[in-house]
PDB file of N, CA and C in Angstrom:
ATOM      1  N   UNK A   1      23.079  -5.052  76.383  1.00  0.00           N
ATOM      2  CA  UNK A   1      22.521  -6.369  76.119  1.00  0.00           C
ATOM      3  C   UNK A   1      23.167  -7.382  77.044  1.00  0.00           C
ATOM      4  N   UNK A   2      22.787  -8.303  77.171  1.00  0.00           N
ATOM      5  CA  UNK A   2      22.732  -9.664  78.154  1.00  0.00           C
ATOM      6  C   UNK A   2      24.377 -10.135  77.573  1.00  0.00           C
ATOM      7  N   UNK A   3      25.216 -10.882  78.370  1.00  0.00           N
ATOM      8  CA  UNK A   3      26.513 -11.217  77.681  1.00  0.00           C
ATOM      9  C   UNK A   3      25.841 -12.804  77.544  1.00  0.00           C
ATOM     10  N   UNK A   4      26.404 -13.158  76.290  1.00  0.00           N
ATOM     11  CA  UNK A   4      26.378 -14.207  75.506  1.00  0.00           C
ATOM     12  C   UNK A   4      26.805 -15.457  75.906  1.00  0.00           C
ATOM     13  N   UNK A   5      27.852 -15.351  76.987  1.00  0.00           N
ATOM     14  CA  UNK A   5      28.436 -16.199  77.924  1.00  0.00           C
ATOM     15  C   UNK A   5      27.608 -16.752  78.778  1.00  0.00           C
ATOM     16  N   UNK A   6      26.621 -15.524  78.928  1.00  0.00           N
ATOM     17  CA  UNK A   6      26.028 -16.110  80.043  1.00  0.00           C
ATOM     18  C   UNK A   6      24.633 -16.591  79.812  1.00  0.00           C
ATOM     19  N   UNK A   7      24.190 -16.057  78.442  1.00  0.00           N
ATOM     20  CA  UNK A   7      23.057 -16.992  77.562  1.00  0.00           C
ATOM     21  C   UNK A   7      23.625 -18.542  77.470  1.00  0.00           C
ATOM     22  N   UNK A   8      24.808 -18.729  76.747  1.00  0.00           N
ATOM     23  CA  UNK A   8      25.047 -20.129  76.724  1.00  0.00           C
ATOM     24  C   UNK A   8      25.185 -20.843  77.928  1.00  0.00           C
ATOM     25  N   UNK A   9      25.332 -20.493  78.896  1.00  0.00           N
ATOM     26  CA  UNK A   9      25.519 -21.323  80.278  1.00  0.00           C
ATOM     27  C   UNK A   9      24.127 -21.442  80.228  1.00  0.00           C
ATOM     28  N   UNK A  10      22.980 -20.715  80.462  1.00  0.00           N
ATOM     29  CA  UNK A  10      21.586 -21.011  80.605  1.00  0.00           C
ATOM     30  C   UNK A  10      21.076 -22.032  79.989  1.00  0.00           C
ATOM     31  N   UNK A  11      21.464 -22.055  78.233  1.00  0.00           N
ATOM     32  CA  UNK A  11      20.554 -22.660  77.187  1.00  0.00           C
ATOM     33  C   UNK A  11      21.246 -24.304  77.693  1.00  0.00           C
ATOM     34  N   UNK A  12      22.602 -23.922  78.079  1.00  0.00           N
ATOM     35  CA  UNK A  12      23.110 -25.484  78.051  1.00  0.00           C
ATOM     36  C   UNK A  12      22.983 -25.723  79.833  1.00  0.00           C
ATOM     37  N   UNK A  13      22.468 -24.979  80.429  1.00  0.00           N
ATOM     38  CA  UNK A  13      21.538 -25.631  82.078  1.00  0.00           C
ATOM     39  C   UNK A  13      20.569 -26.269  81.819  1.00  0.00           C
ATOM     40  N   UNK A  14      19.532 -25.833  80.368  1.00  0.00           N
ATOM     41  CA  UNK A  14      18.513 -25.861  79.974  1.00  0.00           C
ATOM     42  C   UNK A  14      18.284 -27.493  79.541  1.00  0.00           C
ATOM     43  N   UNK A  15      19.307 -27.327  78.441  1.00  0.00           N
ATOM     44  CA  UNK A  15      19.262 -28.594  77.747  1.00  0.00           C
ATOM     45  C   UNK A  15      19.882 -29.684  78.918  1.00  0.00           C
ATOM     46  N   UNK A  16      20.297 -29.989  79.846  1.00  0.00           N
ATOM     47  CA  UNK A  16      21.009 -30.847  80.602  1.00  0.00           C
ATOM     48  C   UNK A  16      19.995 -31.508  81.385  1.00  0.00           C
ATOM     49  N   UNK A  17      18.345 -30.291  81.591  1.00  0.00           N
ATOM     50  CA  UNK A  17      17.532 -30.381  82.450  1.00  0.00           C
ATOM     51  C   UNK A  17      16.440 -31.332  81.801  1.00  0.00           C
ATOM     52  N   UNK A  18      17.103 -31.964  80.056  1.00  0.00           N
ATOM     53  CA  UNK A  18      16.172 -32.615  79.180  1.00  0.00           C
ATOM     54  C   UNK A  18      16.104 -34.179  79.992  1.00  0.00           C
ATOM     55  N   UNK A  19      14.852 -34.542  79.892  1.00  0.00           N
ATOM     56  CA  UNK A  19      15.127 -36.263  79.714  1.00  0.00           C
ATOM     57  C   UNK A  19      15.944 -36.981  79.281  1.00  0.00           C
ATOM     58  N   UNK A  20      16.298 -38.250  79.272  1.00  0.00           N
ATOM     59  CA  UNK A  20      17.191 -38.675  78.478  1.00  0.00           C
ATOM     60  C   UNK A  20      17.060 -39.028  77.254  1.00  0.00           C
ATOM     61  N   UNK A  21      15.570 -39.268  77.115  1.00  0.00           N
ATOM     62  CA  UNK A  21      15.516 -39.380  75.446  1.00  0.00           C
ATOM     63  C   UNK A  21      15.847 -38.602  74.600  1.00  0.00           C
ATOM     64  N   UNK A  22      15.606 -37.043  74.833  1.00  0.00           N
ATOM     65  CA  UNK A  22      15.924 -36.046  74.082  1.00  0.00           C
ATOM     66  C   UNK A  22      17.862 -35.707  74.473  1.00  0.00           C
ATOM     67  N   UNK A  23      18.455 -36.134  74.730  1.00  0.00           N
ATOM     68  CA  UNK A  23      19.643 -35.885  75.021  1.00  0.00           C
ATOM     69  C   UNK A  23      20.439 -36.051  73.504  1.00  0.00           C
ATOM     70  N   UNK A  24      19.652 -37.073  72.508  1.00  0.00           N
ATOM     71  CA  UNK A  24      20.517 -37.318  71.326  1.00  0.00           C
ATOM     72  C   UNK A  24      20.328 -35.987  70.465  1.00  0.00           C
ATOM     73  N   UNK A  25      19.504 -34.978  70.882  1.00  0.00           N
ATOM     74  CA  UNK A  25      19.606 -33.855  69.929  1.00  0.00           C
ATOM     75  C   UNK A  25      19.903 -32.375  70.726  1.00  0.00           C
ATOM     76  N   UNK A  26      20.775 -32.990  71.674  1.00  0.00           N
ATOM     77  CA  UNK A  26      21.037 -31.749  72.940  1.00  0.00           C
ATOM     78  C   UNK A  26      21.388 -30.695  72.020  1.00  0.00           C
ATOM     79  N   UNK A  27      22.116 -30.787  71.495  1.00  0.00           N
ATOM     80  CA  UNK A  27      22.677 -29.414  70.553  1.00  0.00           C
ATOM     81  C   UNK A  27      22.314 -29.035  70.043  1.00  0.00           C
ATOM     82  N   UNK A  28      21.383 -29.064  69.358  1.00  0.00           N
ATOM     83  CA  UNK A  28      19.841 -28.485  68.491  1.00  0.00           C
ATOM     84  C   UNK A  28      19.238 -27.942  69.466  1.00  0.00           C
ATOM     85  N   UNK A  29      18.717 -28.533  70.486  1.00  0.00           N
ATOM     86  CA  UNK A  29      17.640 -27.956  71.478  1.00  0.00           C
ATOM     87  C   UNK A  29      18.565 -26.974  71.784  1.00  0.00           C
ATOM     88  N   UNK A  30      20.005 -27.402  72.376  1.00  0.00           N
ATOM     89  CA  UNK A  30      20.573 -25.798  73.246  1.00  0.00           C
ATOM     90  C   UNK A  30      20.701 -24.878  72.289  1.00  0.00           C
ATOM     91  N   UNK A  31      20.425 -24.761  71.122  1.00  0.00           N
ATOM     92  CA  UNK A  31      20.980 -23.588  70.145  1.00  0.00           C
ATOM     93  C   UNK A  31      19.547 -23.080  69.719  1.00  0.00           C
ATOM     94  N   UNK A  32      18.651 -23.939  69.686  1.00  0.00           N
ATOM     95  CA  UNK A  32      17.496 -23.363  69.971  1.00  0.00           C
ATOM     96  C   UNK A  32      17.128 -22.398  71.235  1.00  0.00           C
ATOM     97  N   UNK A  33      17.262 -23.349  72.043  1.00  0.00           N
ATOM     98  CA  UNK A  33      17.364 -22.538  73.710  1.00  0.00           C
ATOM     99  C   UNK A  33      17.788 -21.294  73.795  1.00  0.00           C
ATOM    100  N   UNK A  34      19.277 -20.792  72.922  1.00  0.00           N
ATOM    101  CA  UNK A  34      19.654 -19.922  73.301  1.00  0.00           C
ATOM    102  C   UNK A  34      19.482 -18.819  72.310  1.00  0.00           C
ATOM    103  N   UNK A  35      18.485 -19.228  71.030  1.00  0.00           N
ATOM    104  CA  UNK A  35      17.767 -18.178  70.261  1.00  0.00           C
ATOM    105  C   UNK A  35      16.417 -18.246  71.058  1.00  0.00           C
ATOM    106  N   UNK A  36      15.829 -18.450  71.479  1.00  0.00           N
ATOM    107  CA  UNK A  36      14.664 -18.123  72.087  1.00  0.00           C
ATOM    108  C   UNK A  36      14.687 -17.448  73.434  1.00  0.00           C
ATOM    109  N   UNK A  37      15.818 -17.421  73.883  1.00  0.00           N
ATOM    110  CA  UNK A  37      16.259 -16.387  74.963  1.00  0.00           C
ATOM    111  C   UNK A  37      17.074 -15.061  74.951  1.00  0.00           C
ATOM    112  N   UNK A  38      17.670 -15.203  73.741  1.00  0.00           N
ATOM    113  CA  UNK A  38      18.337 -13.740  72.652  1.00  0.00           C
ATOM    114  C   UNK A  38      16.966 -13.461  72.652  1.00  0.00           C
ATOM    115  N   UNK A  39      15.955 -13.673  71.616  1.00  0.00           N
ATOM    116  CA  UNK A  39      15.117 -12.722  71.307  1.00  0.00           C
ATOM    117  C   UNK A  39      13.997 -12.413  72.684  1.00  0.00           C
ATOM    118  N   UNK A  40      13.872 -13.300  72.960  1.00  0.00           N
ATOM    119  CA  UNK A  40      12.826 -12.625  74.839  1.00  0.00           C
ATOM    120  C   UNK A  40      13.629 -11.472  75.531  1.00  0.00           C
ATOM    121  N   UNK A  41      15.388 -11.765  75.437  1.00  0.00           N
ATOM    122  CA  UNK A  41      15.699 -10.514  76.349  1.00  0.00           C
ATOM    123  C   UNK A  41      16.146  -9.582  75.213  1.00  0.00           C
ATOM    124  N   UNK A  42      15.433 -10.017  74.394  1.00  0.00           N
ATOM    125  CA  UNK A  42      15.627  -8.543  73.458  1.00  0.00           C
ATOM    126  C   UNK A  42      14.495  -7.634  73.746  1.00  0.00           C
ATOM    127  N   UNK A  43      13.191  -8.413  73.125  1.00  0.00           N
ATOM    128  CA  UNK A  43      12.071  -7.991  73.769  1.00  0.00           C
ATOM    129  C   UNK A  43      11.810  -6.687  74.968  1.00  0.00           C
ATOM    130  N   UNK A  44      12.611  -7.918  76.210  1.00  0.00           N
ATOM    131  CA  UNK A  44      12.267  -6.810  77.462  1.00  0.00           C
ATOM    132  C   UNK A  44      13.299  -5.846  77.285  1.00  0.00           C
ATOM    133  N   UNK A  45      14.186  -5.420  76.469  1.00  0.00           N
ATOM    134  CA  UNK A  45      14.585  -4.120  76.659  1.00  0.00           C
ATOM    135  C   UNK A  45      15.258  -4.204  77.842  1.00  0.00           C
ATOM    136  N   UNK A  46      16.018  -4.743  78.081  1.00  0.00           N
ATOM    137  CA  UNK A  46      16.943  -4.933  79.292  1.00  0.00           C
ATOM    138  C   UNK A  46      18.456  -4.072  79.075  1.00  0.00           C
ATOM    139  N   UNK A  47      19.100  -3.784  80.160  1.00  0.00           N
ATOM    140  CA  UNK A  47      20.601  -2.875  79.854  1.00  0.00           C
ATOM    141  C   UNK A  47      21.505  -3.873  80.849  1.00  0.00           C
ATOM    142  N   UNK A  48      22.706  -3.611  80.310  1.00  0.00           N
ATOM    143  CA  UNK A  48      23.546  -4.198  80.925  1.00  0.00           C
ATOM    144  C   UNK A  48      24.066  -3.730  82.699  1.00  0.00           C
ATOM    145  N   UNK A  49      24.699  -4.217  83.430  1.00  0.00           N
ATOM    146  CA  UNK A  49      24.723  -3.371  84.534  1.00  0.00           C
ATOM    147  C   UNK A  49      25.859  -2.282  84.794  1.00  0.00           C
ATOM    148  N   UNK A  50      26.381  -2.106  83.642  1.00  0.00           N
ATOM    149  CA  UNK A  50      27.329  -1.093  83.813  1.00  0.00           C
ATOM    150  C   UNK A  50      26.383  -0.113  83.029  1.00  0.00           C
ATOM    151  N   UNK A  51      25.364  -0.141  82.107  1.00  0.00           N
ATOM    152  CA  UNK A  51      25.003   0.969  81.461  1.00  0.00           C
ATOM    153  C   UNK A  51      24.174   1.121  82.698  1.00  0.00           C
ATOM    154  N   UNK A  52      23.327   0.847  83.649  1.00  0.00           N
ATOM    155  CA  UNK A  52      22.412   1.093  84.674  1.00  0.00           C
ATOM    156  C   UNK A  52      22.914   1.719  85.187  1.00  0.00           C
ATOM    157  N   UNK A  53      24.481   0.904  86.009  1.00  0.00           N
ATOM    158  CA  UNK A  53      25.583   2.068  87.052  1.00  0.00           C
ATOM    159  C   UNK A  53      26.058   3.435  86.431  1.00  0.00           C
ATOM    160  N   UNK A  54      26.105   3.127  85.207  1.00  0.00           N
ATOM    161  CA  UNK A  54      26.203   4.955  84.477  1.00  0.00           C
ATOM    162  C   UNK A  54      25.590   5.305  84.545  1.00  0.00           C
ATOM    163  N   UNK A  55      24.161   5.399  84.337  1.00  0.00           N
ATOM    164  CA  UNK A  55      22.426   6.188  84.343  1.00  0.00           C
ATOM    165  C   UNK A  55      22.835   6.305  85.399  1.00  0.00           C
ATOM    166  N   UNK A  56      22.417   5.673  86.698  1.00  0.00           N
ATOM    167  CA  UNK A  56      22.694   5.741  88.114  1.00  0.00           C
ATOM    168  C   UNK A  56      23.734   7.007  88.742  1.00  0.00           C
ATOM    169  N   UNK A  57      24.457   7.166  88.169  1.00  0.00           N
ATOM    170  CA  UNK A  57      25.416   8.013  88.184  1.00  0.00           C
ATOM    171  C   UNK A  57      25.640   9.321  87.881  1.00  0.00           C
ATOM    172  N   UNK A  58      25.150   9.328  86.365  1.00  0.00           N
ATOM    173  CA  UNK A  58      24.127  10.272  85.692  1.00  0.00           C
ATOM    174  C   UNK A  58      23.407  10.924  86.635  1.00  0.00           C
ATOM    175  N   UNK A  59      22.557  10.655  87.301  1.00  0.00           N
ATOM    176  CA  UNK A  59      21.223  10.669  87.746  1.00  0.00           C
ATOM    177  C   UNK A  59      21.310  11.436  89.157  1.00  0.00           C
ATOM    178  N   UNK A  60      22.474  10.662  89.759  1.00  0.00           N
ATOM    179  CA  UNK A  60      22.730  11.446  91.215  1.00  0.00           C
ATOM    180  C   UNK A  60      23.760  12.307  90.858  1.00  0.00           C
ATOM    181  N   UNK A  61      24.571  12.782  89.494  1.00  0.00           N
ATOM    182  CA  UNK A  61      24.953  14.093  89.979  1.00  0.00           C
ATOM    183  C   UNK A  61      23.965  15.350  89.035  1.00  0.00           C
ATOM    184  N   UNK A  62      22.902  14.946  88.399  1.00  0.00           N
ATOM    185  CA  UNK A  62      21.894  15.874  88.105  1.00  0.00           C
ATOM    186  C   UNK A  62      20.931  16.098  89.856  1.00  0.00           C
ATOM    187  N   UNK A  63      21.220  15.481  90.445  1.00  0.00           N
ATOM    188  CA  UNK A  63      20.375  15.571  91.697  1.00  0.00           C
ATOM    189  C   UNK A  63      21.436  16.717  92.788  1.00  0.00           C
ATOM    190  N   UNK A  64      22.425  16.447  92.488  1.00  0.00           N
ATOM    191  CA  UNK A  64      23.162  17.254  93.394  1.00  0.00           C
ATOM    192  C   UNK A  64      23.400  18.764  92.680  1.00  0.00           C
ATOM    193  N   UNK A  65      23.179  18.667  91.211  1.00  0.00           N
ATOM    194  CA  UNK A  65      23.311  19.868  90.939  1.00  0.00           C
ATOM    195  C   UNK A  65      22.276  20.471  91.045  1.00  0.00           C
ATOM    196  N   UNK A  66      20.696  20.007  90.768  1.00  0.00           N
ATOM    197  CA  UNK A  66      19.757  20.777  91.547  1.00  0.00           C
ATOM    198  C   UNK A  66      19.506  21.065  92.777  1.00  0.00           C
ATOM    199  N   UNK A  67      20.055  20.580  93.394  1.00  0.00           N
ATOM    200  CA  UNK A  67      20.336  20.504  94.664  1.00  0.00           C
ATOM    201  C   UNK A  67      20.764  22.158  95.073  1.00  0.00           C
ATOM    202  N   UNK A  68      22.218  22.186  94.363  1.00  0.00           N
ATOM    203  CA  UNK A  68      22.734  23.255  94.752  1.00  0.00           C
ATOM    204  C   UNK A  68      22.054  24.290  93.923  1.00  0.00           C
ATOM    205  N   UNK A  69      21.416  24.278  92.856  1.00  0.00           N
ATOM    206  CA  UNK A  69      20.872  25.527  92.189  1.00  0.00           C
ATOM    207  C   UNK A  69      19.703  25.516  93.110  1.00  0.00           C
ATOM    208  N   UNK A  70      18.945  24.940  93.748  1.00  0.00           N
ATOM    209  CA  UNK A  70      17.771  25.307  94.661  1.00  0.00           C
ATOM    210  C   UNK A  70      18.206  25.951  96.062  1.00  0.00           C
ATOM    211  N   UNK A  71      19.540  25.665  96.078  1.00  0.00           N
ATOM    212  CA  UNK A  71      19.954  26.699  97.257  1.00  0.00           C
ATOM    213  C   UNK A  71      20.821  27.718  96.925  1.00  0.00           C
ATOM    214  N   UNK A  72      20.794  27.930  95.910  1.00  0.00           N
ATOM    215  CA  UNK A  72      21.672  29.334  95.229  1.00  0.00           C
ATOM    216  C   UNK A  72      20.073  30.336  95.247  1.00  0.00           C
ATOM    217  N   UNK A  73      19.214  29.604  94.651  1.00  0.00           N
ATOM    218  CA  UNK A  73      17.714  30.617  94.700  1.00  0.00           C
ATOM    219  C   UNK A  73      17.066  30.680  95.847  1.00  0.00           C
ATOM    220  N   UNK A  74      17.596  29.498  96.598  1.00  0.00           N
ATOM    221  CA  UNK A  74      16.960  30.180  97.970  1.00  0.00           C
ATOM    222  C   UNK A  74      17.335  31.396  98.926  1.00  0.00           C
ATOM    223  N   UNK A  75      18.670  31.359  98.576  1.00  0.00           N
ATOM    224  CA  UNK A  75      19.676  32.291  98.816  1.00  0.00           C
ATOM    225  C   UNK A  75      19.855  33.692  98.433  1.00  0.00           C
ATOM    226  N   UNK A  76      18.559  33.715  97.145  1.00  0.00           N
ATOM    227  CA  UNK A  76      18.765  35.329  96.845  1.00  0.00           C
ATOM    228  C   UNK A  76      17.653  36.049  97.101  1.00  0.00           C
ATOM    229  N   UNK A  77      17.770  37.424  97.470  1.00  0.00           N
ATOM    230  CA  UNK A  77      16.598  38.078  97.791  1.00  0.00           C
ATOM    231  C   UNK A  77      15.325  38.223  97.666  1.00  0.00           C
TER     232      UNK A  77
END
């Protein structure tokens, strides 16, 4: 999931980007802001980038091990 740190920097970029009239309820809007952006990147099903760099990782040494089992069978009679 998305770090939380970095939701609140957004919601409160968000709210800063208000008019000035709405500035007297900045903190409502940013806590709004930053539930309506929890649940959207919940939605998309997003991973963090260390779980990606593990899949990633995952991924290329299942590639190298077929790798070598396709040349162990190429290899036999």
């Amino acid at each position: 999931m998305i770090n939380l740190d970095s939701l609140d920097n957004l919601a409160h970029k968000l709210s800063q980007a208000l008019p000035p009239s709405l500035k007297e309820t900045k903190k409502d809007i940013e806590e709004n802001f930053k539930v309506i952006l929890q649940a959207t990147f919940a939605k998309m099903n997003l991973v963090t980038r260390e779980e990606f760099d593990r899949q990633t990782a995952l991924l290329e040494k299942a590639r190298e091990k077929l790798a070598a089992l396709e040349k162990k069978l190429d290899e036999l009679p």
